[in-house]
N, C-alpha and C. Protein backbone atom coordinates (compact mmCIF):
# COMPACT_ATOMS: atom_id res chain seq x y z
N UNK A 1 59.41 21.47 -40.95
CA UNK A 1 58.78 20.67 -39.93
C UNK A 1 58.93 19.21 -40.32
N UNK A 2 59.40 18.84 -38.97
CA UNK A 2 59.26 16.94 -39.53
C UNK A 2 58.38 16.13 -39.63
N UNK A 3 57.51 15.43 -40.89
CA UNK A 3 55.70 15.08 -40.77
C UNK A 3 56.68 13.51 -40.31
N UNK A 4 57.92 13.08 -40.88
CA UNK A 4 57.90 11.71 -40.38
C UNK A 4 57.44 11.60 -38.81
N UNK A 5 58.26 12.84 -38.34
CA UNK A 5 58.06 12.68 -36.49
C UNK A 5 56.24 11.92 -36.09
N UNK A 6 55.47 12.79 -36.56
CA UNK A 6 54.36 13.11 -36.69
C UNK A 6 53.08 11.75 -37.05
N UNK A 7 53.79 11.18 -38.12
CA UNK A 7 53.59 9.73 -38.70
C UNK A 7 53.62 8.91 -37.82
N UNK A 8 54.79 8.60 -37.37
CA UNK A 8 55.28 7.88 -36.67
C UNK A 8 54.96 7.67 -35.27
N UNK A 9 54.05 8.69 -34.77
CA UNK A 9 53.77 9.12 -33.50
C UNK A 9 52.40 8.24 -33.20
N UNK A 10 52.57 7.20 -32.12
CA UNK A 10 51.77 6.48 -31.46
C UNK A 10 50.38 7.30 -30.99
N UNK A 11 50.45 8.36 -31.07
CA UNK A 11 49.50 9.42 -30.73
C UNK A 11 48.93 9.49 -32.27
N UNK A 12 48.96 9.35 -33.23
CA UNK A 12 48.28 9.76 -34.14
C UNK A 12 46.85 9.59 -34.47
N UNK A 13 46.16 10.53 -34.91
CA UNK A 13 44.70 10.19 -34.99
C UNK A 13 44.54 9.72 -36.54
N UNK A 14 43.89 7.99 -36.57
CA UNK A 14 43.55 7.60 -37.50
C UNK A 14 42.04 7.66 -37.98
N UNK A 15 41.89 7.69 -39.42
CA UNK A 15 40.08 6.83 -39.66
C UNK A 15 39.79 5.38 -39.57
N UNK A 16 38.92 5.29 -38.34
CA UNK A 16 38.85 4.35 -38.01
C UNK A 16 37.01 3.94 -38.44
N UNK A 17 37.41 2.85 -38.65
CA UNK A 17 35.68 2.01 -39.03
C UNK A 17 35.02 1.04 -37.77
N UNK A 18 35.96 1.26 -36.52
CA UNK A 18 35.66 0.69 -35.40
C UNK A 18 34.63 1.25 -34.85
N UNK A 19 34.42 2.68 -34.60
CA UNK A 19 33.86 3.40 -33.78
C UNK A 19 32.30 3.61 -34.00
N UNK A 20 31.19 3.60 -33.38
CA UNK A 20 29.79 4.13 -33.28
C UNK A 20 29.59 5.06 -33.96
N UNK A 21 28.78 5.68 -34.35
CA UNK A 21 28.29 6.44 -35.13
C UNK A 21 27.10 7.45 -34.67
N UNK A 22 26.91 8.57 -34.89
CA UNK A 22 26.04 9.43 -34.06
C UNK A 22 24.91 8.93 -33.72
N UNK A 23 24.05 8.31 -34.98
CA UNK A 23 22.88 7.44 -35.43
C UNK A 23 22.88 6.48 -34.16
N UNK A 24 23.96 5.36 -34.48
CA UNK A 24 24.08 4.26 -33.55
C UNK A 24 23.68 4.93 -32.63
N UNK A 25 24.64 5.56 -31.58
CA UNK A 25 24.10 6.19 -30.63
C UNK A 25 22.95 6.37 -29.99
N UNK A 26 22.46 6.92 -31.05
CA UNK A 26 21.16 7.84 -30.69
C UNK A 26 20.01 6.82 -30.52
N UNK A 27 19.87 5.47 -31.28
CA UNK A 27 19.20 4.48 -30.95
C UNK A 27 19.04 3.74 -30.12
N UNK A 28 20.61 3.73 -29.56
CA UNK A 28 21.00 2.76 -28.28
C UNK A 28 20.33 3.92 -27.29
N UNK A 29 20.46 4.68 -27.33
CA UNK A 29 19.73 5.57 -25.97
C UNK A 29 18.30 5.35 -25.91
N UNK A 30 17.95 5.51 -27.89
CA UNK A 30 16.17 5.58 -27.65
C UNK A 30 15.44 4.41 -27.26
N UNK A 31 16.26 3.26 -27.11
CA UNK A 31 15.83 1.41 -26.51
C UNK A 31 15.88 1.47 -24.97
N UNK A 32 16.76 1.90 -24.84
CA UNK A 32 17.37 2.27 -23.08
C UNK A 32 15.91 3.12 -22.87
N UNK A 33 15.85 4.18 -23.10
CA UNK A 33 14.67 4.99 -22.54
C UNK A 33 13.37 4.24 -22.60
N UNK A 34 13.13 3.58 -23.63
CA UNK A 34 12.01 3.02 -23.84
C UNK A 34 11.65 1.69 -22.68
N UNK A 35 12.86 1.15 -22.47
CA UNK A 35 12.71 -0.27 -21.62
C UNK A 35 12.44 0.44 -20.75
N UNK A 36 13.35 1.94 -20.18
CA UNK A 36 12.86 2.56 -18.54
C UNK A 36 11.47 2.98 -18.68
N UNK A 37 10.88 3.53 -19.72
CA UNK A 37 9.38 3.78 -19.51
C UNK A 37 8.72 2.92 -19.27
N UNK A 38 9.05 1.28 -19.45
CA UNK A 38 7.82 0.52 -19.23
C UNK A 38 7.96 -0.12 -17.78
N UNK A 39 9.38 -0.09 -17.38
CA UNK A 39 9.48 -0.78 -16.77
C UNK A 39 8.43 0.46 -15.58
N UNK A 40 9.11 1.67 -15.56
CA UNK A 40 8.75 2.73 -14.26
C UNK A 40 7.11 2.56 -14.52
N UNK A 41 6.23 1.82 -15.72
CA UNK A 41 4.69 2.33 -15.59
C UNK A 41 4.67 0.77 -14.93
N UNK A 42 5.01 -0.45 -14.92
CA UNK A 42 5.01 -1.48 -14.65
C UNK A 42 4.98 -1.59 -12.67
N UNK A 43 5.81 -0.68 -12.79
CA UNK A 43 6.35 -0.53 -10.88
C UNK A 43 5.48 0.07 -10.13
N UNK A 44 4.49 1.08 -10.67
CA UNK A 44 3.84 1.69 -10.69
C UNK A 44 2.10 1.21 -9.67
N UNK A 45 1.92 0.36 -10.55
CA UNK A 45 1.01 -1.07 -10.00
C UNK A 45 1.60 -1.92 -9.03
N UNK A 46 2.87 -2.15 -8.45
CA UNK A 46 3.29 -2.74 -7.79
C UNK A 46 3.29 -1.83 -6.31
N UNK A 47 3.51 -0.17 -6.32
CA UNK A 47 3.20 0.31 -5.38
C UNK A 47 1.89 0.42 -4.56
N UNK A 48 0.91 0.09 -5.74
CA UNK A 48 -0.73 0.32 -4.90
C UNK A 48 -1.20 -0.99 -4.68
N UNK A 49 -0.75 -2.23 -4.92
CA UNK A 49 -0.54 -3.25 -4.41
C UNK A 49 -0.23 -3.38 -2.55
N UNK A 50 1.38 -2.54 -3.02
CA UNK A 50 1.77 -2.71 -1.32
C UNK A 50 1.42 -1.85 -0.39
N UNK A 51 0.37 -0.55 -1.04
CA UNK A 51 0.15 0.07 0.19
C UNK A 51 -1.42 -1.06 0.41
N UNK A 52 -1.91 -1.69 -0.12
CA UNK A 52 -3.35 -2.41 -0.53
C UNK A 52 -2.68 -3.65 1.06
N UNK A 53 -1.74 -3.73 0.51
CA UNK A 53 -1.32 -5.17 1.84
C UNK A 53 -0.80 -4.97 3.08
N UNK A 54 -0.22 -3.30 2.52
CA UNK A 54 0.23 -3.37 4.12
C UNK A 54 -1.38 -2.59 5.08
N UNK A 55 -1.86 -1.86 4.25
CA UNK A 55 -3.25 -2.03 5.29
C UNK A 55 -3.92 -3.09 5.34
N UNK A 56 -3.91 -3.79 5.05
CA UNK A 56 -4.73 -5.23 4.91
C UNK A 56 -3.94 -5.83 6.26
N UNK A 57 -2.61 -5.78 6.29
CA UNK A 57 -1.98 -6.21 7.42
C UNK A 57 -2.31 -5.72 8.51
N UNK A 58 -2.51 -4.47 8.58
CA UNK A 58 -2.40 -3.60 9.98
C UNK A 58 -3.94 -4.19 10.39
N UNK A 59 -4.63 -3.63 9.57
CA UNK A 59 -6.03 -3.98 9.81
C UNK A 59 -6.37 -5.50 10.77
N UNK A 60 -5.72 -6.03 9.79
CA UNK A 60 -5.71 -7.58 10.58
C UNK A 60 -5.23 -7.84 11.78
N UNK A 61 -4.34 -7.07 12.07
CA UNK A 61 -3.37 -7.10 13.54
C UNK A 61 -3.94 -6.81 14.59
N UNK A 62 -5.58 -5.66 13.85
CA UNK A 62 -6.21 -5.09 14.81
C UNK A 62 -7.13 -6.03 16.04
N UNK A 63 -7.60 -7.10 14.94
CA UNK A 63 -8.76 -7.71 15.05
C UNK A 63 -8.64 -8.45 16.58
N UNK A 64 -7.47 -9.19 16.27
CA UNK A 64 -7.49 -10.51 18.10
C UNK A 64 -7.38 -9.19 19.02
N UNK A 65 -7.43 -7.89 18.96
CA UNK A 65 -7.57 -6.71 20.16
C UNK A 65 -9.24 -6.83 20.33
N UNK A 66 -9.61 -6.43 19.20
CA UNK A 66 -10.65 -5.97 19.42
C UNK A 66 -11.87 -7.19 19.70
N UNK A 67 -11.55 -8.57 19.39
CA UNK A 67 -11.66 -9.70 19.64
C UNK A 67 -11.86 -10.11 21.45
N UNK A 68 -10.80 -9.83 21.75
CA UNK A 68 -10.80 -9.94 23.42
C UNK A 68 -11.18 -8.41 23.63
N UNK A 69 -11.19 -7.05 23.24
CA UNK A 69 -12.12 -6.48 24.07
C UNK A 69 -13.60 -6.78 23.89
N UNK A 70 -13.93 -7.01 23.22
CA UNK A 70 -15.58 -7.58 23.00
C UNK A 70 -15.21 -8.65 23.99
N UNK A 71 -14.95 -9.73 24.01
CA UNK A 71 -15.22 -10.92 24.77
C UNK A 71 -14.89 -10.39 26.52
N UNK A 72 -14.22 -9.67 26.48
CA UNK A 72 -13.79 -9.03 27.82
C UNK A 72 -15.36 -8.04 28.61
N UNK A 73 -16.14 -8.20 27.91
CA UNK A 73 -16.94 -7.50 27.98
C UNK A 73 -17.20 -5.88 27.89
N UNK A 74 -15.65 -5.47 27.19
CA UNK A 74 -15.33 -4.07 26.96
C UNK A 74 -16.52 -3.50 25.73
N UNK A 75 -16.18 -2.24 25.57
CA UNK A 75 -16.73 -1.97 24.27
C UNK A 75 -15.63 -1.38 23.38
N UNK A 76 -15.90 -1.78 22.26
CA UNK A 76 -14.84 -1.86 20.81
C UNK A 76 -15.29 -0.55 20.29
N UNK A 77 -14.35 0.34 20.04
CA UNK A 77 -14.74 1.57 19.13
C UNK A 77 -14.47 1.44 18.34
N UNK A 78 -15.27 2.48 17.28
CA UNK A 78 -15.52 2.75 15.94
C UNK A 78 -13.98 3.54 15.77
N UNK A 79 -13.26 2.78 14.68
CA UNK A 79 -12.04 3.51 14.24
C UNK A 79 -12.26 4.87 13.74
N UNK A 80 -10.91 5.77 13.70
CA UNK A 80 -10.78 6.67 13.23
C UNK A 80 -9.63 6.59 12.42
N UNK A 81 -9.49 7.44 11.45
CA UNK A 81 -8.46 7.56 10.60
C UNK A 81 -7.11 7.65 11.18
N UNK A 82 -6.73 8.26 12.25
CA UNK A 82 -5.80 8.92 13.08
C UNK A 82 -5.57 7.77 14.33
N UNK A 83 -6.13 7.02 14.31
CA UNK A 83 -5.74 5.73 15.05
C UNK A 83 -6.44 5.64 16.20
N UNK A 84 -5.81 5.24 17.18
CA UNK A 84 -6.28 5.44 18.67
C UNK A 84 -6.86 4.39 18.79
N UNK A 85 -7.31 4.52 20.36
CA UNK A 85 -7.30 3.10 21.20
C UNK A 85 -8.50 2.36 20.79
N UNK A 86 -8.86 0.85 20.95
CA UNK A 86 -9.69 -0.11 20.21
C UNK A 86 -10.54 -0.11 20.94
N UNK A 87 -10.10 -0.36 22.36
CA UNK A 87 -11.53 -0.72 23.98
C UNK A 87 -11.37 0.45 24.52
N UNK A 88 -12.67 0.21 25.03
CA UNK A 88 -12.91 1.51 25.94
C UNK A 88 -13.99 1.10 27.18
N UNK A 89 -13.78 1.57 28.14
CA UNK A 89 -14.48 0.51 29.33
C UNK A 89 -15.69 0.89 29.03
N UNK A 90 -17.10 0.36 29.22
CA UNK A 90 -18.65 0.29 29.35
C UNK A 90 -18.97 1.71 29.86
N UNK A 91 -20.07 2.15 29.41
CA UNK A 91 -20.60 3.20 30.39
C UNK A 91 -20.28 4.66 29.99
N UNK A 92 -21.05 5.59 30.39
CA UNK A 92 -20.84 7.12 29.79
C UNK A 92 -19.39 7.95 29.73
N UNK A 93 -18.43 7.39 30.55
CA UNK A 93 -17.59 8.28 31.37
C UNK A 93 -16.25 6.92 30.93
N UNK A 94 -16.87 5.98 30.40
CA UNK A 94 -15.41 5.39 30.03
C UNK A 94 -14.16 5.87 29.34
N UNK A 95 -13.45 5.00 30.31
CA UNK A 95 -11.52 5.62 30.08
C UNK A 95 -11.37 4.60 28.70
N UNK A 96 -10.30 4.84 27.52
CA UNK A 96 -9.90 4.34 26.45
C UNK A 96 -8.83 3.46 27.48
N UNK A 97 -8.99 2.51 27.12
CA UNK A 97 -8.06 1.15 27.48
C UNK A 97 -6.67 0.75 26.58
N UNK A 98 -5.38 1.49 26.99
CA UNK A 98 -4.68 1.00 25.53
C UNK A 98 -4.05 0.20 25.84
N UNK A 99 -4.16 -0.82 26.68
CA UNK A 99 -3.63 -2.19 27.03
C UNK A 99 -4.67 -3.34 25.92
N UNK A 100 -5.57 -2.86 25.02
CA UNK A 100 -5.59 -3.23 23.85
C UNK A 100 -5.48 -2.99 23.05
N UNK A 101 -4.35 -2.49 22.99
CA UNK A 101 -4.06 -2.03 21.33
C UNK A 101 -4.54 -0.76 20.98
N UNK A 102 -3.55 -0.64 19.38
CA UNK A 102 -4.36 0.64 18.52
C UNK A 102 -4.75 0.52 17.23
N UNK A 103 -5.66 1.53 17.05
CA UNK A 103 -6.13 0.61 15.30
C UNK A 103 -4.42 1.60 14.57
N UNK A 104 -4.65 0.94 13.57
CA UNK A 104 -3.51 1.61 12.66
C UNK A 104 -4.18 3.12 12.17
N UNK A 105 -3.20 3.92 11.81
CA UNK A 105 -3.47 5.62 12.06
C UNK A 105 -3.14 5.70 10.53
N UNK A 106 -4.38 5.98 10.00
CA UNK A 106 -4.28 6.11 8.33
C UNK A 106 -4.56 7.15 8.00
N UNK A 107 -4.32 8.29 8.79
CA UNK A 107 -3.58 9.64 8.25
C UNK A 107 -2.72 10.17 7.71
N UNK A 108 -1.31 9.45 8.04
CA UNK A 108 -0.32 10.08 7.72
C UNK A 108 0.27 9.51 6.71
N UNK A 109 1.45 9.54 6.56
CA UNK A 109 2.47 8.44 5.95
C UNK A 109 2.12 7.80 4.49
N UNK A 110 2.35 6.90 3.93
CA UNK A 110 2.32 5.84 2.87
C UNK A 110 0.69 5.23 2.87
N UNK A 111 0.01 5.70 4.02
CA UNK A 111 -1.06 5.28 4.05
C UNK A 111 -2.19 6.16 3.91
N UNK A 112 -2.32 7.41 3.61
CA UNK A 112 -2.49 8.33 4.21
C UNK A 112 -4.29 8.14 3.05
N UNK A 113 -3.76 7.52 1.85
CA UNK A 113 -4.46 7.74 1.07
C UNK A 113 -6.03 6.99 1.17
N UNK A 114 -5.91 6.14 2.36
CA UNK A 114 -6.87 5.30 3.04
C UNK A 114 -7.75 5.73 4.11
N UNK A 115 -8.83 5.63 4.32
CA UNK A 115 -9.58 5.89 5.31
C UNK A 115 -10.15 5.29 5.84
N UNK A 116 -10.95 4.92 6.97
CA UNK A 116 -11.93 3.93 7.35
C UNK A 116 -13.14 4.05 6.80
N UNK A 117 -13.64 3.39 6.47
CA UNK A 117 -15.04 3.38 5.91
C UNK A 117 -16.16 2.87 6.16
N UNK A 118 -17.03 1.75 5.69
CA UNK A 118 -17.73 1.52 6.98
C UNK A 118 -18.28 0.65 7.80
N UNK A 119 -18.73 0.80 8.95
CA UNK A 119 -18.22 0.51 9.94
C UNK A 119 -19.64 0.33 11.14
N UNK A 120 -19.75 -0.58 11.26
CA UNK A 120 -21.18 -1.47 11.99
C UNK A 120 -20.51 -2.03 13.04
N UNK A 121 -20.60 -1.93 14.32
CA UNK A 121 -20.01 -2.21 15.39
C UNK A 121 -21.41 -2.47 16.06
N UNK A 122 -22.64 -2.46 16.08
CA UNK A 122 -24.08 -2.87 16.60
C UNK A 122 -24.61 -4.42 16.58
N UNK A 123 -23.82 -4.68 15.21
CA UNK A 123 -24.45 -6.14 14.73
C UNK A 123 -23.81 -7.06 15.90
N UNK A 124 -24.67 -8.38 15.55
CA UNK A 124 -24.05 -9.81 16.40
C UNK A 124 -22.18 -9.62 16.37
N UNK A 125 -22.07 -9.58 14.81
CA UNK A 125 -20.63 -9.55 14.54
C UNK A 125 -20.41 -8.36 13.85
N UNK A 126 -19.40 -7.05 14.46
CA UNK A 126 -18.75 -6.28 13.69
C UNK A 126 -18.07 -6.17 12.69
N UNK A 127 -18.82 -5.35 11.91
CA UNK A 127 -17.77 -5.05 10.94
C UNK A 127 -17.01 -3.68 10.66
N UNK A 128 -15.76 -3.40 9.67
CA UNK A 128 -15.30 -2.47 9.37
C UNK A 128 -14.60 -2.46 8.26
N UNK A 129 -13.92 -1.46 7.65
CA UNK A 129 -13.12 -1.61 6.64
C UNK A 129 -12.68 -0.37 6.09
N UNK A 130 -11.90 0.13 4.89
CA UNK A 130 -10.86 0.89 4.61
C UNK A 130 -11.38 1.33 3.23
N UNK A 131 -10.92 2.41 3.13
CA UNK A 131 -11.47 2.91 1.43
C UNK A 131 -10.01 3.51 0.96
N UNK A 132 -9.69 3.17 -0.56
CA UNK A 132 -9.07 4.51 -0.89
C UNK A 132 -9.09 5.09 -1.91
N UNK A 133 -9.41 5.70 -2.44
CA UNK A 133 -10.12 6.69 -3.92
C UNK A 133 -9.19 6.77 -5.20
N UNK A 134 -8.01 6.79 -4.33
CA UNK A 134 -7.04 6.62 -5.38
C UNK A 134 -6.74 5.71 -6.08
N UNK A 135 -6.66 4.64 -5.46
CA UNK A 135 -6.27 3.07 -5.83
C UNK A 135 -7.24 1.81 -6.51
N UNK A 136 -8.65 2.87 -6.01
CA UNK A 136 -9.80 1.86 -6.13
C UNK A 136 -9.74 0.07 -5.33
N UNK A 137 -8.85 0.67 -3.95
CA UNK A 137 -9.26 -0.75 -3.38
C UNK A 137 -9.86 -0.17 -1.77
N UNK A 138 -10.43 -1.52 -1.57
CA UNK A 138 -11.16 -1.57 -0.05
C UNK A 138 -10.95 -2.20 0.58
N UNK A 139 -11.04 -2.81 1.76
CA UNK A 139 -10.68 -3.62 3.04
C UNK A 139 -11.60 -3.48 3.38
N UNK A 140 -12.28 -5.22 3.98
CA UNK A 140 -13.15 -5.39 4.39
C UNK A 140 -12.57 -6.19 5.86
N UNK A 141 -13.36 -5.72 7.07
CA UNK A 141 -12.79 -6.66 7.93
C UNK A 141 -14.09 -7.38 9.33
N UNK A 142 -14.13 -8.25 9.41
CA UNK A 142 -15.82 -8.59 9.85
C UNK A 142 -15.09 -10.13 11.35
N UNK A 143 -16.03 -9.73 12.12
CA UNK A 143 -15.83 -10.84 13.13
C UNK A 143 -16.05 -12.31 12.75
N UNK A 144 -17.05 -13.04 11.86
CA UNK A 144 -16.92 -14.02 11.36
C UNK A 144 -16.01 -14.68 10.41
N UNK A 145 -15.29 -13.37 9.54
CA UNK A 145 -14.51 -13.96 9.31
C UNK A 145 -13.13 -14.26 10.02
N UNK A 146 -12.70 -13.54 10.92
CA UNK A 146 -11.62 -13.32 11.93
C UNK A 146 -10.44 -12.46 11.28
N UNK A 147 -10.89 -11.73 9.88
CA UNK A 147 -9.86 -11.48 9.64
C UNK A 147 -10.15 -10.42 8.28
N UNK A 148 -9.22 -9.82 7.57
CA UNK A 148 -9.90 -8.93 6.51
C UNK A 148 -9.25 -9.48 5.32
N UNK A 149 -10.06 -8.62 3.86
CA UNK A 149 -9.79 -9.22 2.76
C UNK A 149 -10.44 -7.87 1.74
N UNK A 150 -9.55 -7.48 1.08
CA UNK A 150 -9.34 -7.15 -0.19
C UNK A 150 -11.33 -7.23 -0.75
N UNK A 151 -11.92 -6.52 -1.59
CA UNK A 151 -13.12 -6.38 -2.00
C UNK A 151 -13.35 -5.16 -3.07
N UNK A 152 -14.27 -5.23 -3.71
CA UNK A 152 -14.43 -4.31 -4.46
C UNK A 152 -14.86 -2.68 -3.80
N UNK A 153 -14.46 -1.80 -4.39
CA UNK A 153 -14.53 -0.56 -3.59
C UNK A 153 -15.79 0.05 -4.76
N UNK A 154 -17.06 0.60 -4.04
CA UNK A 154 -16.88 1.44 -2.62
C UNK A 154 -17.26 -0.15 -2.04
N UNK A 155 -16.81 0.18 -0.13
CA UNK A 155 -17.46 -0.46 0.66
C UNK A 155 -18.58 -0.72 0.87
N UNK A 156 -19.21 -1.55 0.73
CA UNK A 156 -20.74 -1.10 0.93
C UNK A 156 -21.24 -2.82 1.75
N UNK A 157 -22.49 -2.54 1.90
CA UNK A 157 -23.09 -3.92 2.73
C UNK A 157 -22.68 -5.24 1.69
N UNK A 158 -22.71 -5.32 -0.01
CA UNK A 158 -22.93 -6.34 -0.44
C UNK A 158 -21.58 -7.04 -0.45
N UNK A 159 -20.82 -6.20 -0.47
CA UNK A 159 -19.27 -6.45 -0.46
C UNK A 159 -18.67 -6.69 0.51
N UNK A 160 -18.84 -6.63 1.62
CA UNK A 160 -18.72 -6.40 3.51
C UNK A 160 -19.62 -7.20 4.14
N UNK A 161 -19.91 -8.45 4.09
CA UNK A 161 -21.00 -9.17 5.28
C UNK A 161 -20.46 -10.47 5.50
N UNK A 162 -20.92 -11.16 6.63
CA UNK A 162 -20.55 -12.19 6.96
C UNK A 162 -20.37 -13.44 6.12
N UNK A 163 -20.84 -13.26 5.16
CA UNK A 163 -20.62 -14.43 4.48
C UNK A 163 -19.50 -14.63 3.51
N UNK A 164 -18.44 -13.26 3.63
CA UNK A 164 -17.15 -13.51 2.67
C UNK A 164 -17.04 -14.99 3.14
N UNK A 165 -15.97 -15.89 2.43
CA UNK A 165 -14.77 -16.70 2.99
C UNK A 165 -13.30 -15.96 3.64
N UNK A 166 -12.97 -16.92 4.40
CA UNK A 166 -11.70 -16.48 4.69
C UNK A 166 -10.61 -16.61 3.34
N UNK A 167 -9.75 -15.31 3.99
CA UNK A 167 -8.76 -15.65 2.55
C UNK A 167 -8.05 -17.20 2.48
């Protein structure tokens, strides 16, 4: 057999001191994993954030409805989780009006984990707001202020009254 052929062969496998090492390896993976664990617990808080704003949004969207049905001399219903219409005409036998709007439907979806909570529609100025158990946040949303805001959960009167500030 010819070993010159063999030698000589651009194909040959050398020992090389270039190459990684099992060790190496195995470290470079265990840094990699480690940066993904913090980063995925980091992101984590950033999701109950945005479900925290986007009801905070909806909520808010509700208000100039329910705003002109009160001033319209309508009556404003008490939300439900599942949404549905805001006014409802005066009187025993009133029709739901959805030419004002709907509250946002916090049953289903990304939101699901939220509920309405509570909810004084008697006073001078109404109030309402959002709970969610999971997240430990609340939504508060009140006619003096014109608008809602983030509060400590549970909902309750001390946390929920006219005298927040606006955000």
């Amino acid at each position: 057999m010819n070993y010159n052929l063999i030698q000589n062969s651009k194909f040959k496998i050398q020992n090389s001191r270039d190459a990684f090492t099992l060790i190496e390896l195995m470290v470079a993976i265990a840094i990699v994993g480690i940066l993904a664990a913090v980063v995925l617990v980091s992101m984590s808080s950033y999701g109950k954030k945005a479900r925290a704003s986007k009801v905070l949004a909806q909520l808010s969207s509700a208000i100039p409805s329910m705003v002109s049905c009160w001033g319209n001399g309508k009556f404003v219903k008490d939300p439900v989780d599942s949404g549905g219409a805001i006014c409802r005409e005066p009187g025993m036998g009133g029709v739901d009006m959805a030419s004002y709007g709907y509250y946002p439907n916090l049953s289903s979806g990304d939101l699901s984990s939220y509920s309405y909570g509570r909810i004084d529609m008697t006073k001078g100025s109404w109030h309402f707001g959002s709970e969610n158990s999971t997240d430990d946040k609340a939504i508060c949303c009140n006619m003096t202020m014109n608008s809602c805001k983030e509060v400590a959960e549970p909902l309750a009167d001390s946390n929920c009254d006219d005298n927040i500030p606006p955000n």
